[in-house]
C-alpha atoms as a PDB file:
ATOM      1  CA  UNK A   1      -1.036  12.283   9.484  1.00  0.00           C
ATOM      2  CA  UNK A   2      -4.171  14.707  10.833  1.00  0.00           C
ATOM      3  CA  UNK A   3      -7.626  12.908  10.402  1.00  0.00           C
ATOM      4  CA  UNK A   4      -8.271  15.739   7.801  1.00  0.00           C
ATOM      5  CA  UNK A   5      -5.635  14.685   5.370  1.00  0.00           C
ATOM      6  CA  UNK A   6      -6.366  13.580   2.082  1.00  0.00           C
ATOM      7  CA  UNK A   7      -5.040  10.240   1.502  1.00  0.00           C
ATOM      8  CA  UNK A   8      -4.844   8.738  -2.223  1.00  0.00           C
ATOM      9  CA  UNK A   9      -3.949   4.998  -3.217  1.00  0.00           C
ATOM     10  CA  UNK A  10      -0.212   4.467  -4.477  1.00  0.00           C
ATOM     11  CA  UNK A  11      -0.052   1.256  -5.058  1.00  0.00           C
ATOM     12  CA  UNK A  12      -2.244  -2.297  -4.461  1.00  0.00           C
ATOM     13  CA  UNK A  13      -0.735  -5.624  -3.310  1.00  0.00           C
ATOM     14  CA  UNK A  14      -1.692  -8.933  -4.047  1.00  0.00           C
ATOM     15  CA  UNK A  15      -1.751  -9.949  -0.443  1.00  0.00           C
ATOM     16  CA  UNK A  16      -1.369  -8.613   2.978  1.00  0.00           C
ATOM     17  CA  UNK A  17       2.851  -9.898   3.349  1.00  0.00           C
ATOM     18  CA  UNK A  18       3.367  -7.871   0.100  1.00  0.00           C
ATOM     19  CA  UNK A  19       1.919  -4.798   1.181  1.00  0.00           C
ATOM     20  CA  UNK A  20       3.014  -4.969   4.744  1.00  0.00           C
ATOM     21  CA  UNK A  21       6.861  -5.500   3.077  1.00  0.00           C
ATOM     22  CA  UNK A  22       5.833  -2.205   0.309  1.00  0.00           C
ATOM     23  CA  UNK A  23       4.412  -0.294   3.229  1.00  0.00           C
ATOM     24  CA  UNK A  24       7.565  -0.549   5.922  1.00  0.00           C
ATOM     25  CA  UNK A  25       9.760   0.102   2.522  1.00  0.00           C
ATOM     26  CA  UNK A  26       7.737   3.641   2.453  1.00  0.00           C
ATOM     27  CA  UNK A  27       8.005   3.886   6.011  1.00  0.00           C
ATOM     28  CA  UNK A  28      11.589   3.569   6.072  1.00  0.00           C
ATOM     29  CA  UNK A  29      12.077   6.297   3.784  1.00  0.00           C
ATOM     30  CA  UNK A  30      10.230   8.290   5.918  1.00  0.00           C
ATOM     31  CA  UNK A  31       6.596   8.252   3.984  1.00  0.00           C
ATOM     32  CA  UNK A  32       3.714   7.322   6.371  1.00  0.00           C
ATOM     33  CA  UNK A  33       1.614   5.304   4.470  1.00  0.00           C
ATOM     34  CA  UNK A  34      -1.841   3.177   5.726  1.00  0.00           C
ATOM     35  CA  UNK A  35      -3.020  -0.109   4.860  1.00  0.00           C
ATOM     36  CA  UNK A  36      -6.663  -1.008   3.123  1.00  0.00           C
ATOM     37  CA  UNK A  37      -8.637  -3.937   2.259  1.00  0.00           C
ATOM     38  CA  UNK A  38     -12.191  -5.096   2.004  1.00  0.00           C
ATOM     39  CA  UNK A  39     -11.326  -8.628   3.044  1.00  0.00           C
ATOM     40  CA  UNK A  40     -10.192 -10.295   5.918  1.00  0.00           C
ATOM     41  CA  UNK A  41      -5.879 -11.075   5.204  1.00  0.00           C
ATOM     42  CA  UNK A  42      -6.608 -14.578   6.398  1.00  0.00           C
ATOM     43  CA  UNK A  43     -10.247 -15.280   5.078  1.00  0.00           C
ATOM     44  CA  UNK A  44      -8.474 -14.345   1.426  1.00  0.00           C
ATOM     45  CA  UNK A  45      -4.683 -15.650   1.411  1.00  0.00           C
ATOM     46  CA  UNK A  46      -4.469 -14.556  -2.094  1.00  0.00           C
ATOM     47  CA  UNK A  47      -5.969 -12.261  -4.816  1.00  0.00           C
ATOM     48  CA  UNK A  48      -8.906 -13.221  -6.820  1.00  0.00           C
ATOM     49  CA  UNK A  49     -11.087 -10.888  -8.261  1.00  0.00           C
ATOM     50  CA  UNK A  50      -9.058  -8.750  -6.160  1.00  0.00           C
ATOM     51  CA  UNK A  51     -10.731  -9.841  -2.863  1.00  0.00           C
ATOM     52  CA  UNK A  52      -7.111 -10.326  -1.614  1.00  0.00           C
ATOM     53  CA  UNK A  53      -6.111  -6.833  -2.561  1.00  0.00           C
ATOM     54  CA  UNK A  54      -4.809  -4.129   0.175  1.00  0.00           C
ATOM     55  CA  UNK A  55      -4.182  -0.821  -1.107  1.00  0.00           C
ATOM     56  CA  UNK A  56      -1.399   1.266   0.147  1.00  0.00           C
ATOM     57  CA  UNK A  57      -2.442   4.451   0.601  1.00  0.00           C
ATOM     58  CA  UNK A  58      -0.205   8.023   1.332  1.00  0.00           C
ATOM     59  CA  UNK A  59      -0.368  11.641   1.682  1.00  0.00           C
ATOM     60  CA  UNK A  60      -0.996  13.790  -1.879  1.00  0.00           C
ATOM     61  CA  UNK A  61       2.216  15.169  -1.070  1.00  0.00           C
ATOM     62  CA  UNK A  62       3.657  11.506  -0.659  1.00  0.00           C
ATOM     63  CA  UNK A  63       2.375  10.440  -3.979  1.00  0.00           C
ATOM     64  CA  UNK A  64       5.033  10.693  -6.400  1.00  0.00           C
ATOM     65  CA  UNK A  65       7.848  10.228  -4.094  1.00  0.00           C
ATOM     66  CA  UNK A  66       5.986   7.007  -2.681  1.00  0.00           C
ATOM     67  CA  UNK A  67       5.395   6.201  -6.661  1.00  0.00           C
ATOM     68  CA  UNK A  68       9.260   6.686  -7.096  1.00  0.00           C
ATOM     69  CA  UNK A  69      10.319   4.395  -4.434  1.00  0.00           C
ATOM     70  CA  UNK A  70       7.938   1.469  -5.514  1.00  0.00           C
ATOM     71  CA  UNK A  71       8.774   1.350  -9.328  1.00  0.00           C
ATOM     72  CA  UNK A  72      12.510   1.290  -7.900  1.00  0.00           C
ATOM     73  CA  UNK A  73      11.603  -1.917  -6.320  1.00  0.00           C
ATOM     74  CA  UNK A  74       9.634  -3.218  -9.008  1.00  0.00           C
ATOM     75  CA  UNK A  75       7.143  -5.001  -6.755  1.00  0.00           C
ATOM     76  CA  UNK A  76       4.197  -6.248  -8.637  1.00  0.00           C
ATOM     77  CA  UNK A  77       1.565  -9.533  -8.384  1.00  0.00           C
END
């Protein structure tokens, strides 16, 4: 990904293990895909008020092939 590219939130984990498993499931399938959070992973071991959220986040162009891939897999909190 260039440092200009728009990136847009795809899907949002309960927990660092679940998006680090959703995110190398992207990767695999060959959609780079970045990790985000505004708490620490081991400061917030789960969600609550969503302070244990990380958003996955991909390329516009990703989007609805990323989308595709993670309804598949039915992954949800």
């Amino acid at each position: 990904m260039s440092s200009n590219t728009k990136l847009v939130e795809v899907y949002r984990a309960c927990g660092e293990l679940e998006a680090l498993a959703v995110k190398a499931k992207l990767e695999s399938y060959g959609i780079p895909a970045v990790l985000s959070s505004h708490a620490a992973g081991s400061v917030h071991v789960f969600a609550v008020d969503g302070l244990g959220e990380v958003r996955i986040m991909v390329t516009q162009e990703d989007y609805h092939r990323a989308r595709d891939l993670i309804d598949a897999g039915e992954e949800q909190c």
